[in-house]
N, C-alpha and C. Protein backbone atom coordinates (compact mmCIF):
# COMPACT_ATOMS: atom_id res chain seq x y z
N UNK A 1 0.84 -1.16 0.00
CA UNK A 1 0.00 0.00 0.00
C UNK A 1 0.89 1.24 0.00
N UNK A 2 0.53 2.39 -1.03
CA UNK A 2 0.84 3.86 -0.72
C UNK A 2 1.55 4.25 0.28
N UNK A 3 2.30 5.17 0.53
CA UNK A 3 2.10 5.84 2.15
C UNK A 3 2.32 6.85 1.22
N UNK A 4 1.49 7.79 1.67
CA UNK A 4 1.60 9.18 1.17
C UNK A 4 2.08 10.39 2.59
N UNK A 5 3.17 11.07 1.86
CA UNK A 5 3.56 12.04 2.89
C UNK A 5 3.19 13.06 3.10
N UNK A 6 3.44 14.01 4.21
CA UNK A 6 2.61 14.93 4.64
C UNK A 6 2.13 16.35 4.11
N UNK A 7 2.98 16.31 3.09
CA UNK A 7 3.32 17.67 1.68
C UNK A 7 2.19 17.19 0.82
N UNK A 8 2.81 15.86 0.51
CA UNK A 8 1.23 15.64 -0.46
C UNK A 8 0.09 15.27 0.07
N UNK A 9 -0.37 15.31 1.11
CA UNK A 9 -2.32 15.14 2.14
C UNK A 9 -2.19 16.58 2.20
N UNK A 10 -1.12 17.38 2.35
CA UNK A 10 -1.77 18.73 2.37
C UNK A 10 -1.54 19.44 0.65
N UNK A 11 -1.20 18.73 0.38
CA UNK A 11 -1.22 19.50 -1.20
C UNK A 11 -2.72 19.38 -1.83
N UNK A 12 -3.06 18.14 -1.60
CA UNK A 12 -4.45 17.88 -2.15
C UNK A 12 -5.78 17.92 -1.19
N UNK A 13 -5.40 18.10 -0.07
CA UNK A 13 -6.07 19.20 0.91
C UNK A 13 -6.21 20.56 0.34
N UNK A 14 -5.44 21.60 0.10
CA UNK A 14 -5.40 22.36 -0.60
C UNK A 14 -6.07 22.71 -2.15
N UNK A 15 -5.68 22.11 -2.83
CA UNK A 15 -6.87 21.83 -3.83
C UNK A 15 -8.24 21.12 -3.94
N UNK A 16 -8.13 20.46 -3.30
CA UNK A 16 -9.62 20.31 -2.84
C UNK A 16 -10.32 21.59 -2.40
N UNK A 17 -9.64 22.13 -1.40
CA UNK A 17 -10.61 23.30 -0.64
C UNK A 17 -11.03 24.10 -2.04
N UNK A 18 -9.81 24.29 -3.04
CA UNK A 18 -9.97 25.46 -4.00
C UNK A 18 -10.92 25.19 -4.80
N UNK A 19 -10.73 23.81 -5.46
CA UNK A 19 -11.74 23.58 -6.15
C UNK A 19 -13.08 22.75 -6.02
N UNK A 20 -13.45 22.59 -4.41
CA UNK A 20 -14.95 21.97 -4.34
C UNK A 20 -15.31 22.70 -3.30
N UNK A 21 -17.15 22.09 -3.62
CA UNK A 21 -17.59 23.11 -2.22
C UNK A 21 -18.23 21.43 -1.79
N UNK A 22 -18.27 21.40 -0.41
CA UNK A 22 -18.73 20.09 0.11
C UNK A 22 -20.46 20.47 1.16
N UNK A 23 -20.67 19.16 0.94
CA UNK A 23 -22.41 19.16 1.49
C UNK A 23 -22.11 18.29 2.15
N UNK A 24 -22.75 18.01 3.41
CA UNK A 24 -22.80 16.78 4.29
C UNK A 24 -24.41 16.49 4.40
N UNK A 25 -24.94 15.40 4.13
CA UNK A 25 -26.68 15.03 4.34
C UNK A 25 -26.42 13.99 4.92
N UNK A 26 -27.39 13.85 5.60
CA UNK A 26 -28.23 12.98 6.73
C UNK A 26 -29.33 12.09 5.98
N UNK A 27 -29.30 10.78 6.85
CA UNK A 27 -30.14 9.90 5.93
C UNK A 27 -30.37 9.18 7.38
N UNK A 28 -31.34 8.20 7.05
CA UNK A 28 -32.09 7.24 8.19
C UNK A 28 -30.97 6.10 8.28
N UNK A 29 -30.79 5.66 9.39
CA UNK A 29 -29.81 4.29 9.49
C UNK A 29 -29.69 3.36 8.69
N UNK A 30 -29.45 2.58 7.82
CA UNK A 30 -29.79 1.68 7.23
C UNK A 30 -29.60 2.60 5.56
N UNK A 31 -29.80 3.51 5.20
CA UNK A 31 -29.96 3.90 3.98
C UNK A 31 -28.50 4.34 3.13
N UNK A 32 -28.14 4.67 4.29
CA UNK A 32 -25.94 4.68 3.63
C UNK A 32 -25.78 3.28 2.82
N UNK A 33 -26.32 2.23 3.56
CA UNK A 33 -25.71 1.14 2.99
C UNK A 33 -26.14 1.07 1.44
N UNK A 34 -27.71 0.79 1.36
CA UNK A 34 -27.87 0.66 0.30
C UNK A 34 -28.09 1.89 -0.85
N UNK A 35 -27.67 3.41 -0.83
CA UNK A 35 -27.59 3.90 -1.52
C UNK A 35 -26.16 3.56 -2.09
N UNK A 36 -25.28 2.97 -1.54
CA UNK A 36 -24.09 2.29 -1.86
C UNK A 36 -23.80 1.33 -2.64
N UNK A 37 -24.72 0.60 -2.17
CA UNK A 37 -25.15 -0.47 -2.74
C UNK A 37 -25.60 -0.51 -4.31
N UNK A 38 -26.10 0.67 -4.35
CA UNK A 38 -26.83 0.91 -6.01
C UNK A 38 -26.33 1.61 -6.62
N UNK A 39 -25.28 2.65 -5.94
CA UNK A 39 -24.29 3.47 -6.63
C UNK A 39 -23.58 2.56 -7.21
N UNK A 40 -23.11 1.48 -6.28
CA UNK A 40 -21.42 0.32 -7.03
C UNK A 40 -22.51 -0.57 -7.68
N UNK A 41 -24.23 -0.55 -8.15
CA UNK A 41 -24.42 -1.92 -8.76
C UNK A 41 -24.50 -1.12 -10.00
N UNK A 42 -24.58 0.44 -10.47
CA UNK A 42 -24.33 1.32 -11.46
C UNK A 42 -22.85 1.33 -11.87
N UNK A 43 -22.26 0.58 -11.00
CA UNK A 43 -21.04 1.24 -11.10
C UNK A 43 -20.27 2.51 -11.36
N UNK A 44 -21.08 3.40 -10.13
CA UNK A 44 -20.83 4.62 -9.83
C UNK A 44 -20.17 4.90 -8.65
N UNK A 45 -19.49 5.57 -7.67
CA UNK A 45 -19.48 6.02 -6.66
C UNK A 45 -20.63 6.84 -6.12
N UNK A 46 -20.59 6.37 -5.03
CA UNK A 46 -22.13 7.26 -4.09
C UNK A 46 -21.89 8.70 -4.59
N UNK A 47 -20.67 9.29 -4.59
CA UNK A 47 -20.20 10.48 -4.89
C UNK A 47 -21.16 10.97 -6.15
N UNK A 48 -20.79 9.97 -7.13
CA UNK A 48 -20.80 10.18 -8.32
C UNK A 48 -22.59 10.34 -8.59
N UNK A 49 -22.71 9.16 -8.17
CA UNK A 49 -24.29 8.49 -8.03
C UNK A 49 -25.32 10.35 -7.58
N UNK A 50 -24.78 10.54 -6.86
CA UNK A 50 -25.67 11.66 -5.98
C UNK A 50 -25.30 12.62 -7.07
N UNK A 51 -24.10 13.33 -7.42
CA UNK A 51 -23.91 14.45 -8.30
C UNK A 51 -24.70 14.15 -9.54
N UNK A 52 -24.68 13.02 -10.14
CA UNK A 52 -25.63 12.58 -11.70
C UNK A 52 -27.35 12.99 -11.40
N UNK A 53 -27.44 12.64 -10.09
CA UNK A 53 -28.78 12.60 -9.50
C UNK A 53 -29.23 14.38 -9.59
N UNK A 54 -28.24 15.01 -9.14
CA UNK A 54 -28.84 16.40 -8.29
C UNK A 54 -28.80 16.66 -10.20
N UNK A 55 -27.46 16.81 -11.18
CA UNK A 55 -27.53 17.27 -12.44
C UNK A 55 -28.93 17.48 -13.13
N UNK A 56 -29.08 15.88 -12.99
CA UNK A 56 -30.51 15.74 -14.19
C UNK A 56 -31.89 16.44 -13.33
N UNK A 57 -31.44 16.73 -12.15
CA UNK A 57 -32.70 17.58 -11.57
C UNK A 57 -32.79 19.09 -11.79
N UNK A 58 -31.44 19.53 -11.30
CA UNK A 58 -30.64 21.21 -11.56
C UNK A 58 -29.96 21.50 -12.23
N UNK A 59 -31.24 21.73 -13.98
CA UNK A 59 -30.04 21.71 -15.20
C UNK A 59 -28.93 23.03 -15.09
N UNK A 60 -28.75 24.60 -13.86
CA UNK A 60 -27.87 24.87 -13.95
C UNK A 60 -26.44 24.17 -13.57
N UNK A 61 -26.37 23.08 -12.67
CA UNK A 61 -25.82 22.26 -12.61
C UNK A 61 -24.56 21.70 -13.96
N UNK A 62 -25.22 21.57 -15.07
CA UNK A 62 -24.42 21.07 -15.61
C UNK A 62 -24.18 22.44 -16.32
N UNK A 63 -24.53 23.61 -16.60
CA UNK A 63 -23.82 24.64 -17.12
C UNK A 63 -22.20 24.50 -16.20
N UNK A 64 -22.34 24.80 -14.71
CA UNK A 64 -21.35 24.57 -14.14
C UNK A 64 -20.25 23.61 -14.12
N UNK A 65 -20.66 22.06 -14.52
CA UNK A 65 -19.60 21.33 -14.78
C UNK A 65 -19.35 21.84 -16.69
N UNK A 66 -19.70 22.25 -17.27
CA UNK A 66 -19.21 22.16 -18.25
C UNK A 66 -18.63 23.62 -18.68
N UNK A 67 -18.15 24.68 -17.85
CA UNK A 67 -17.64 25.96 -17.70
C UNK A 67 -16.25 25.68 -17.24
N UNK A 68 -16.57 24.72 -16.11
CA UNK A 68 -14.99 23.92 -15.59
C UNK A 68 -14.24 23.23 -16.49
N UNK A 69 -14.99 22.38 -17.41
CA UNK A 69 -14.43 21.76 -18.95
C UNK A 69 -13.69 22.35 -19.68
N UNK A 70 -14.16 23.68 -19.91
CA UNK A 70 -13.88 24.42 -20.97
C UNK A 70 -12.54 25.29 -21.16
């Protein structure tokens, strides 16, 4: 396994902060698992799974990923 040193967890600490904004949600016990569950049977990450989700709801959404593209 990796070991990553302490220059690089804060390097990409650092870019992270710059370039995301983070949400934390709450869900009922039991529901982490299987939104997990259906993200990896998409073969998505939950990550991923939820951002595709919010897109096709908040089409400014994808103006924004595709400004970052460009």
């Amino acid at each position: 396994m990796a070991k990553y040193s302490e220059a690089q967890k804060k390097a990409v600490a650092k870019y992270n902060a710059k370039t995301y904004d983070e949400i934390k949600i709450r869900v009922k016990k039991g529901a982490k698992a299987v939104i997990s569950d259906y993200a990896a049977a998409k073969g998505k990450s939950t990550n991923g799974l939820v951002n595709e989700l919010l897109e096709a709801e908040i089409p400014a959404l994808k103006d924004i990923k595709r400004n970052k593209t460009e």
